[in-house]
C-alpha atoms as a PDB file:
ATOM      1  CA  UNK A   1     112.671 205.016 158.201  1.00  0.00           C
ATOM      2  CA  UNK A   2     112.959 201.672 159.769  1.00  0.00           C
ATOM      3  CA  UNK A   3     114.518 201.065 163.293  1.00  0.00           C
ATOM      4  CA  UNK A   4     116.026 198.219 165.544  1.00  0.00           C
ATOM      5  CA  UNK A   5     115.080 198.134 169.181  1.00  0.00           C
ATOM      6  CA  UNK A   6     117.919 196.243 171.438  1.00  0.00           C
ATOM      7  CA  UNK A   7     118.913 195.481 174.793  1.00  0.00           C
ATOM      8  CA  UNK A   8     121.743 194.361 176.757  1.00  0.00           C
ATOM      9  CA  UNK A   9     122.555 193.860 180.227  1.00  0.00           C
ATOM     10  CA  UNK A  10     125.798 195.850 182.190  1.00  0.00           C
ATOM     11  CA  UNK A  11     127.210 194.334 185.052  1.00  0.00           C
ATOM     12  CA  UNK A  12     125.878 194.928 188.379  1.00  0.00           C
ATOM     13  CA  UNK A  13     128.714 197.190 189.196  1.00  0.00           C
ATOM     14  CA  UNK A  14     127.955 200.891 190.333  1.00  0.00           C
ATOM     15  CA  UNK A  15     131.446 202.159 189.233  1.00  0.00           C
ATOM     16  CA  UNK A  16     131.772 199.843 185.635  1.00  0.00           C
ATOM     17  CA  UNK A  17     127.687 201.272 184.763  1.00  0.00           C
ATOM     18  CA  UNK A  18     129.327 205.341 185.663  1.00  0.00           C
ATOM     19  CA  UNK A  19     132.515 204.606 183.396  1.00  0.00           C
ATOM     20  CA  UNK A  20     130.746 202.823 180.543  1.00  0.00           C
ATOM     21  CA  UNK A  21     128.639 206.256 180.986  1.00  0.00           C
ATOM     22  CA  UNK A  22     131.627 208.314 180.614  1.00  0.00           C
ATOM     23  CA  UNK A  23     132.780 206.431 177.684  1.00  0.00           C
ATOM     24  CA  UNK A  24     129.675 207.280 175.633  1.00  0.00           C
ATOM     25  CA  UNK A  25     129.478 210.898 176.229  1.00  0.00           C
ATOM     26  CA  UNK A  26     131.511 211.309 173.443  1.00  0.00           C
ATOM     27  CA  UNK A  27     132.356 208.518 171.258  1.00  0.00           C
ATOM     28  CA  UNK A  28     135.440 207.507 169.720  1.00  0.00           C
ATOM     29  CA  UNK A  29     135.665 209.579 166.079  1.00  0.00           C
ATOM     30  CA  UNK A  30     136.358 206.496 164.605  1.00  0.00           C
ATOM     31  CA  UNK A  31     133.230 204.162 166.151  1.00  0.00           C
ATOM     32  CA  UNK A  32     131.000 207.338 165.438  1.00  0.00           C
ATOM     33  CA  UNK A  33     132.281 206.914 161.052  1.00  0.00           C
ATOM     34  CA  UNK A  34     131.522 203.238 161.263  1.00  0.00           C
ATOM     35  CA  UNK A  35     127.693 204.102 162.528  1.00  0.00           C
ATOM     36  CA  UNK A  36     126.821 206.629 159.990  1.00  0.00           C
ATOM     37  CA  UNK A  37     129.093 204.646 157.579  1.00  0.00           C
ATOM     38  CA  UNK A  38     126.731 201.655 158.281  1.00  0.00           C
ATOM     39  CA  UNK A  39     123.441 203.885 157.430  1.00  0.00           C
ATOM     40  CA  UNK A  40     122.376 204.286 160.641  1.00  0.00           C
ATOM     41  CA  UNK A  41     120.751 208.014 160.617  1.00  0.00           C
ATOM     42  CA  UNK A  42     120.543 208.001 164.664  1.00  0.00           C
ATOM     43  CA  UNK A  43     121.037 206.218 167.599  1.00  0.00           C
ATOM     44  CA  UNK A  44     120.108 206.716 170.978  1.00  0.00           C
ATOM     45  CA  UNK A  45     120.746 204.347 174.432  1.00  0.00           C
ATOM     46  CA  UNK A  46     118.861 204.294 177.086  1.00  0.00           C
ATOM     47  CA  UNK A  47     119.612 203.087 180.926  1.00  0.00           C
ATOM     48  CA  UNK A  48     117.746 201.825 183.790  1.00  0.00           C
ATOM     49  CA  UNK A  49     119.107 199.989 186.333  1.00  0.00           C
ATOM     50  CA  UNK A  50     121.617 197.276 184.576  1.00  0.00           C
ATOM     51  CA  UNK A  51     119.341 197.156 181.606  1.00  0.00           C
ATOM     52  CA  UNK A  52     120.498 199.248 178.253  1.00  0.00           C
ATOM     53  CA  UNK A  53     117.848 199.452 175.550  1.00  0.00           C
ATOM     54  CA  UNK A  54     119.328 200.778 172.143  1.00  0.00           C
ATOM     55  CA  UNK A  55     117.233 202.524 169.124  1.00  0.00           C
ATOM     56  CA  UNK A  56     118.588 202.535 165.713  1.00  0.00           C
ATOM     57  CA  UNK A  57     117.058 204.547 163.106  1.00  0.00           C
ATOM     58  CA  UNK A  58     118.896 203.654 159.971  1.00  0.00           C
ATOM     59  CA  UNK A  59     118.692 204.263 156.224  1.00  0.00           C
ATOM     60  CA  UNK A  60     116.647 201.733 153.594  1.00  0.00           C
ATOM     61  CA  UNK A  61     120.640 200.222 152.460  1.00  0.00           C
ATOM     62  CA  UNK A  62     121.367 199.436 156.409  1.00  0.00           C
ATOM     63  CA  UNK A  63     121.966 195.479 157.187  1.00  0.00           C
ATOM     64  CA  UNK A  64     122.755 194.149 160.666  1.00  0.00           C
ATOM     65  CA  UNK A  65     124.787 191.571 159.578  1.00  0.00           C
ATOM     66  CA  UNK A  66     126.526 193.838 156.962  1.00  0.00           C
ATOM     67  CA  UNK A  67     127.313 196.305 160.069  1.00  0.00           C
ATOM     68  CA  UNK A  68     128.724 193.101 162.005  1.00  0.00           C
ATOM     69  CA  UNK A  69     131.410 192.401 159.076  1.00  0.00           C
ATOM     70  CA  UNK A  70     132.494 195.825 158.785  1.00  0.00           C
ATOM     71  CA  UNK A  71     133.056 196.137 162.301  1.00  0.00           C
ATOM     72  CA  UNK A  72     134.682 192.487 162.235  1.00  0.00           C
ATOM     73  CA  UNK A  73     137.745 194.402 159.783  1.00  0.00           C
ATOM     74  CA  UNK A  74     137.964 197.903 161.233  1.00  0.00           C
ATOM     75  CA  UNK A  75     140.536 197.538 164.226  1.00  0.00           C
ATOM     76  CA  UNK A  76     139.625 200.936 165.934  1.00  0.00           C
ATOM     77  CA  UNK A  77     135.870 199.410 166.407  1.00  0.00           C
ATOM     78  CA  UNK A  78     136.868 196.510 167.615  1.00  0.00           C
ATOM     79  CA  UNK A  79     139.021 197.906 170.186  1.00  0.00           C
ATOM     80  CA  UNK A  80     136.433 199.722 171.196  1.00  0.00           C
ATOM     81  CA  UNK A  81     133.905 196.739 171.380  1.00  0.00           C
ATOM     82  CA  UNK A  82     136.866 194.885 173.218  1.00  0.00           C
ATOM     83  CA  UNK A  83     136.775 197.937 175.869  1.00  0.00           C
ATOM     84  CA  UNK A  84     133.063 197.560 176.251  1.00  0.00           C
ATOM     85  CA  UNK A  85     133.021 194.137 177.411  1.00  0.00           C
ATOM     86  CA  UNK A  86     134.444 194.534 179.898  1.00  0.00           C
ATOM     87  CA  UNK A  87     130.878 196.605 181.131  1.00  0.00           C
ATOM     88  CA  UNK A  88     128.491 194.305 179.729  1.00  0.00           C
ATOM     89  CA  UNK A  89     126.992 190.678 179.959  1.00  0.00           C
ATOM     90  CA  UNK A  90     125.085 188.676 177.816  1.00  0.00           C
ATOM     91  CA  UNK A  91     121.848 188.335 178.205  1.00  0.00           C
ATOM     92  CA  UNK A  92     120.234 184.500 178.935  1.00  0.00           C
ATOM     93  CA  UNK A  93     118.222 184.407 175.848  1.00  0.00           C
ATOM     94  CA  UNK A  94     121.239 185.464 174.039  1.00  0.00           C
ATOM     95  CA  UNK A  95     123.107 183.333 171.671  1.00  0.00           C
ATOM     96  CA  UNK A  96     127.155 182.416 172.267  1.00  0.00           C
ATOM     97  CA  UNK A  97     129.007 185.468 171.851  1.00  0.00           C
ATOM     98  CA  UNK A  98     125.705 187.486 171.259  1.00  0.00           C
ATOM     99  CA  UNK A  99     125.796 190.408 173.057  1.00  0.00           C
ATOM    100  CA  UNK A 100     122.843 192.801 171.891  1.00  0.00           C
ATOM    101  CA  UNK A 101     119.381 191.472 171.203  1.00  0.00           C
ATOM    102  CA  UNK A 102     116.827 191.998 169.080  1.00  0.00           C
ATOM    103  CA  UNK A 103     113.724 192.689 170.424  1.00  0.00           C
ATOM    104  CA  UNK A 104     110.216 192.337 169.265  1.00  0.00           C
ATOM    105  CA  UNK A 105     107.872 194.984 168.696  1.00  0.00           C
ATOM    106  CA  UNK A 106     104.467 193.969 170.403  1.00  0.00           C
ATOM    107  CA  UNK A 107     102.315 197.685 170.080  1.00  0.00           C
ATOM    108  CA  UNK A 108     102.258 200.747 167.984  1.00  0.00           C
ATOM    109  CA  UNK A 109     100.177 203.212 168.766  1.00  0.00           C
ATOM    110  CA  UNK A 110      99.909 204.587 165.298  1.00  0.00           C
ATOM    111  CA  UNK A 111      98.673 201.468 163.775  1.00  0.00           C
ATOM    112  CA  UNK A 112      95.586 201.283 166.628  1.00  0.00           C
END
């Protein structure tokens, strides 16, 4: 099953980090469609610091840029993603507008 790996930044805020916290103990119905909608089988964030990593296990069909244009039409996501933003901030290697990042895989233990 293949996987993206991503990160993002939050702001250095103690109280914006604990509320965008809150926000994904349960996510929105609708935001939770679009995911599984997308093909992507799981997804799990992880925290340290200001630094979120993301892992995406998703199905053979899933595209990133096919998941970006659905979310472009479907109001209720971008709400959300409009709510979000107001947590996070871009990383320096990231492009204009770019907020997640791909990152690169550099060791497996399973091909050693």
């Amino acid at each position: 099953m293949p996987r993206h790996c991503l990160t993002l930044d939050l702001k250095n805020d103690e109280n914006a980090i604990s509320e965008y916290k809150r926000y994904h103990v349960k996510i929105w119905p609708e935001v939770k469609k679009s995911l599984l909608d997308a093909g992507i089988v799981d997804m799990e964030i992880y925290l340290t610091g200001t630094r979120l990593f993301m892992i995406m296990e998703v199905d053979d069909q899933f595209s990133l840029s096919a998941k970006a244009a659905a979310d472009a039409s479907n109001a209720k996501v971008q709400e959300w993603e409009r709510l979000m933003e107001q947590f996070q901030q871009e990383l320096p290697q990231s492009n204009p507008g770019q907020k997640w990042v791909a990152m690169e895989k550099i060791f497996s233990l399973a091909a050693q």
